[in-house]
N, C-alpha and C. Protein backbone atom coordinates (compact mmCIF):
# COMPACT_ATOMS: atom_id res chain seq x y z
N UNK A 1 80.26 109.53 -89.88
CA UNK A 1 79.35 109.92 -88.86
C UNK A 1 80.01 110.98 -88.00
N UNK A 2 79.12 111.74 -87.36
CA UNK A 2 79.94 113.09 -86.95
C UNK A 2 79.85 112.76 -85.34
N UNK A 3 80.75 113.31 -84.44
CA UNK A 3 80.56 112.80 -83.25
C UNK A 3 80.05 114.42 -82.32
N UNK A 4 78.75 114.44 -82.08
CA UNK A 4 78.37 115.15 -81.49
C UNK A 4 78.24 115.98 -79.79
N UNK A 5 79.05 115.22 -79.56
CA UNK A 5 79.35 115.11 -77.74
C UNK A 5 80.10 116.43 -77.68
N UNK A 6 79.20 117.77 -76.37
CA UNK A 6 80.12 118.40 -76.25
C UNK A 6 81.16 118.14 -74.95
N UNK A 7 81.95 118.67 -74.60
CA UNK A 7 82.82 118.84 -73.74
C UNK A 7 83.17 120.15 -73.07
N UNK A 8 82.38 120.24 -71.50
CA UNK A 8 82.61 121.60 -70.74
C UNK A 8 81.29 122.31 -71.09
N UNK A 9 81.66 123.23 -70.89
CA UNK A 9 80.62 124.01 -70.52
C UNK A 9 80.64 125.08 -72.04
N UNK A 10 80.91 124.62 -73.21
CA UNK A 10 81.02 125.18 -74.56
C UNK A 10 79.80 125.75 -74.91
N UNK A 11 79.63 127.43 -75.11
CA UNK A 11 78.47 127.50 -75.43
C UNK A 11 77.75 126.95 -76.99
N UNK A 12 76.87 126.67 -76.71
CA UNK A 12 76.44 126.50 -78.49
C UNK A 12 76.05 127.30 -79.44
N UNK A 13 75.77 128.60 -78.78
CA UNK A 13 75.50 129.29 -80.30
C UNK A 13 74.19 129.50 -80.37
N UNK A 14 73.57 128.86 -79.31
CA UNK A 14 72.13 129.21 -79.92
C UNK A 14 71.04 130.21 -79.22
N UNK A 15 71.62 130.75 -78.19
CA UNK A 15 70.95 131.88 -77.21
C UNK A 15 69.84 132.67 -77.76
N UNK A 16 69.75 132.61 -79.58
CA UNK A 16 68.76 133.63 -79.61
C UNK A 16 68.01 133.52 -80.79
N UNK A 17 68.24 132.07 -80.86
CA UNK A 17 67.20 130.79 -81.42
C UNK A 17 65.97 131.01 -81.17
N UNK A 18 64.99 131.47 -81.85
CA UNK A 18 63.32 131.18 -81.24
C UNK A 18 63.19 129.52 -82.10
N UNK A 19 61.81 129.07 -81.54
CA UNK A 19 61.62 128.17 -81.92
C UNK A 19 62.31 126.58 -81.34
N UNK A 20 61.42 125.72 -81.89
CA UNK A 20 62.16 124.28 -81.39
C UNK A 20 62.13 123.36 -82.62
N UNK A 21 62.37 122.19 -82.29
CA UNK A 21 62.48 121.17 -83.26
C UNK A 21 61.44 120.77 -84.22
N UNK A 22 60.22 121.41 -83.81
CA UNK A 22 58.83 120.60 -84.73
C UNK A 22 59.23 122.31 -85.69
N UNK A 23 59.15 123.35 -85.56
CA UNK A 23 58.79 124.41 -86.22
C UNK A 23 60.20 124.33 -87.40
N UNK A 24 61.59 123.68 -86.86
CA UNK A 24 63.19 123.63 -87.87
C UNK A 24 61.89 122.20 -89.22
N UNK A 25 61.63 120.99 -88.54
CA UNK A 25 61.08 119.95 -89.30
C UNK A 25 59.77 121.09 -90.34
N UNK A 26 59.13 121.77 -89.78
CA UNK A 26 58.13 122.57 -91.02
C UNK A 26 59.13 123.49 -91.81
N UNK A 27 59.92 123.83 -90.90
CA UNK A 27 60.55 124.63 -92.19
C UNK A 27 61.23 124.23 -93.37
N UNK A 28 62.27 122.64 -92.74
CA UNK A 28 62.32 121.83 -93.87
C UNK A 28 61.60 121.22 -94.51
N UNK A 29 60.39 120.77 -94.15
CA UNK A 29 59.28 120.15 -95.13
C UNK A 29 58.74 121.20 -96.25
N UNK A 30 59.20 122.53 -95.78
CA UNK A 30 58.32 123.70 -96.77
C UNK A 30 59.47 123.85 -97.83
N UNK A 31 60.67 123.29 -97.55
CA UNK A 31 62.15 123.59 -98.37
C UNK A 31 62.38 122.78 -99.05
N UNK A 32 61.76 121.03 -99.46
CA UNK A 32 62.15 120.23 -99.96
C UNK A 32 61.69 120.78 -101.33
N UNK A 33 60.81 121.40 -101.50
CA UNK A 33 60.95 121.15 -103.35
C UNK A 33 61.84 122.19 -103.88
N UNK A 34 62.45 123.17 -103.21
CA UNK A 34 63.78 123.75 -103.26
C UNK A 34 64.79 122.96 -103.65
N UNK A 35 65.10 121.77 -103.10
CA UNK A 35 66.00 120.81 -102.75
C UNK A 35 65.91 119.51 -104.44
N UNK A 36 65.67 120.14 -105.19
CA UNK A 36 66.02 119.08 -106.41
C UNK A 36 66.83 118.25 -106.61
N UNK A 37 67.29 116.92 -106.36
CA UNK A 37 68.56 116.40 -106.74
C UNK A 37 68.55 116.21 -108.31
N UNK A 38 69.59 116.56 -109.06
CA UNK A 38 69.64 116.10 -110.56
C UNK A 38 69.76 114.57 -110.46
N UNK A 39 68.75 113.88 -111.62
CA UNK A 39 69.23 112.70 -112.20
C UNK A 39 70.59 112.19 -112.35
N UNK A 40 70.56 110.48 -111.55
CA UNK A 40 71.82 110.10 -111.75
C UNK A 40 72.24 109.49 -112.87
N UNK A 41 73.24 110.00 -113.35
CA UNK A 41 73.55 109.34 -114.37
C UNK A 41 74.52 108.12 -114.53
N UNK A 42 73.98 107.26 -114.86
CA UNK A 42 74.30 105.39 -115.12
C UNK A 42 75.74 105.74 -115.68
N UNK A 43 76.78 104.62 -114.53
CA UNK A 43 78.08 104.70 -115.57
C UNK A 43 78.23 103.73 -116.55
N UNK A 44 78.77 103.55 -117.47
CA UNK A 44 78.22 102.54 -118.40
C UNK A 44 79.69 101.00 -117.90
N UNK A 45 79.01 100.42 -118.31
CA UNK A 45 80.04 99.06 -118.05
C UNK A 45 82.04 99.14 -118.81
N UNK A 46 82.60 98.51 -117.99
CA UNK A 46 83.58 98.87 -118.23
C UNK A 46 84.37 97.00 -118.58
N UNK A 47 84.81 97.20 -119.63
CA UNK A 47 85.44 95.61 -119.93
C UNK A 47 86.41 95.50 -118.82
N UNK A 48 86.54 94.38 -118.57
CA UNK A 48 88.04 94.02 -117.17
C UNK A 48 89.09 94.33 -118.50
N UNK A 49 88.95 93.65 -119.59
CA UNK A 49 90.36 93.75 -120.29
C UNK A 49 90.82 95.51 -120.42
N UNK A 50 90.10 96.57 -120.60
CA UNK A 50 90.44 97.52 -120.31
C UNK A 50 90.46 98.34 -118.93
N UNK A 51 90.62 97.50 -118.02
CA UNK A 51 90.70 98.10 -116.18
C UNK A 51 92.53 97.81 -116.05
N UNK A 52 93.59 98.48 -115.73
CA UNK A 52 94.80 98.27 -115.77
C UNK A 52 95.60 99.23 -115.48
N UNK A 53 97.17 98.81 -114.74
CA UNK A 53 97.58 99.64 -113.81
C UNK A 53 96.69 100.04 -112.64
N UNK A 54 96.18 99.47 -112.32
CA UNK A 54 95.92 99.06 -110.46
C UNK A 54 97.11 99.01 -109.47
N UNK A 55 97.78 99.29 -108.60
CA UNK A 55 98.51 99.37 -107.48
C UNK A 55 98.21 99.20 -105.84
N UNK A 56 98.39 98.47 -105.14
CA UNK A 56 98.02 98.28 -104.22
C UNK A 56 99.40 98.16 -102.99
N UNK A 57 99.53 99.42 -102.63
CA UNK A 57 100.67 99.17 -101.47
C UNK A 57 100.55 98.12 -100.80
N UNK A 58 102.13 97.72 -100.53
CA UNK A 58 102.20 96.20 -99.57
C UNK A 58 101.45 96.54 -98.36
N UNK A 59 101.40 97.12 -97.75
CA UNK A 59 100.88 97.50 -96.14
C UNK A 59 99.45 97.46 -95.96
N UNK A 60 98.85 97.90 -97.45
CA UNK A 60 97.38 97.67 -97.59
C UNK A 60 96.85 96.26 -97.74
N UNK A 61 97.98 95.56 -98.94
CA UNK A 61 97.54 94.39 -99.07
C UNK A 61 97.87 93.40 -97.88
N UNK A 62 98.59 93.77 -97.10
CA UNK A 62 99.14 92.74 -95.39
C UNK A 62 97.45 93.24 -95.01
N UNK A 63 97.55 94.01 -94.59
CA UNK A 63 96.06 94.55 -94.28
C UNK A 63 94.76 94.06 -94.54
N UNK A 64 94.37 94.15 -95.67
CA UNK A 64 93.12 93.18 -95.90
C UNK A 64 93.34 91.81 -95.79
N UNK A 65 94.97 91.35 -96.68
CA UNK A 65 95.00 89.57 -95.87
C UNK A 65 94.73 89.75 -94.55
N UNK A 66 94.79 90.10 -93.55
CA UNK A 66 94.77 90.08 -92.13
C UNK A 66 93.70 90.28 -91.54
N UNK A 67 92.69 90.56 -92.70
CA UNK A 67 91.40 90.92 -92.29
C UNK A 67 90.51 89.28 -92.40
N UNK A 68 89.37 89.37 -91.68
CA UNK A 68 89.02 87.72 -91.50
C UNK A 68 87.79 88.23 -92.30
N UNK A 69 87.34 87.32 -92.92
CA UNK A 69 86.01 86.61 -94.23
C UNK A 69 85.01 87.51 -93.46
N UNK A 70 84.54 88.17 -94.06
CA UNK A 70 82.53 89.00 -93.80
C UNK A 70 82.16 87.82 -93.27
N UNK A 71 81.43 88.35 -91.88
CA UNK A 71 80.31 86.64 -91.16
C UNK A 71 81.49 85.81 -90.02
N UNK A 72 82.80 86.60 -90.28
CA UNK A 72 83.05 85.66 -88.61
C UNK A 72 82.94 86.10 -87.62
C-alpha cells in the first residue's frame, strides 16, 4: 500500500491539470478495453516428493515460532 500523505507545502504537479475526478473515471472507463489482461495460465501440480532443498534461516524460523496461531 502506498502512503500518500504529503508533507509541507510540496507542490504537486498539477497546476495545469484541467479537469476533475469524474472526467480522469470517463477517461478510464473509455481505456478499459485497451487494457486486456492475458489469460492465466494454471500451474500444474507439483508432487511433495519432488519439492527439495528448501532453506529457512534460523532468524526466520525464531520468527514465525514467535509468531502466535491466526485468530488470537
Amino acid at each position: 500500500m502506498t502512503n500518500l500523505k504529503i508533507h509541507g507545502d510540496a507542490p504537486l504537479g498539477l497546476e495545469g491539470v484541467e479537469g476533475g475526478l469524474a472526467e480522469l473515471r470517463g477517461d478510464c472507463a473509455r481505456m478499459v478495453p485497451h487494457w486486456v489482461a492475458p489469460a492465466g495460465i494454471a500451474p500444474l501440480p507439483v508432487s511433495p516428493s519432488l519439492i527439495h532443498g528448501v532453506t529457512v534461516p534460523p532468524a526466520s524460523a525464531r520468527l514465525l515460532d514467535a509468531m502466535s496461531e491466526y485468530g488470537d
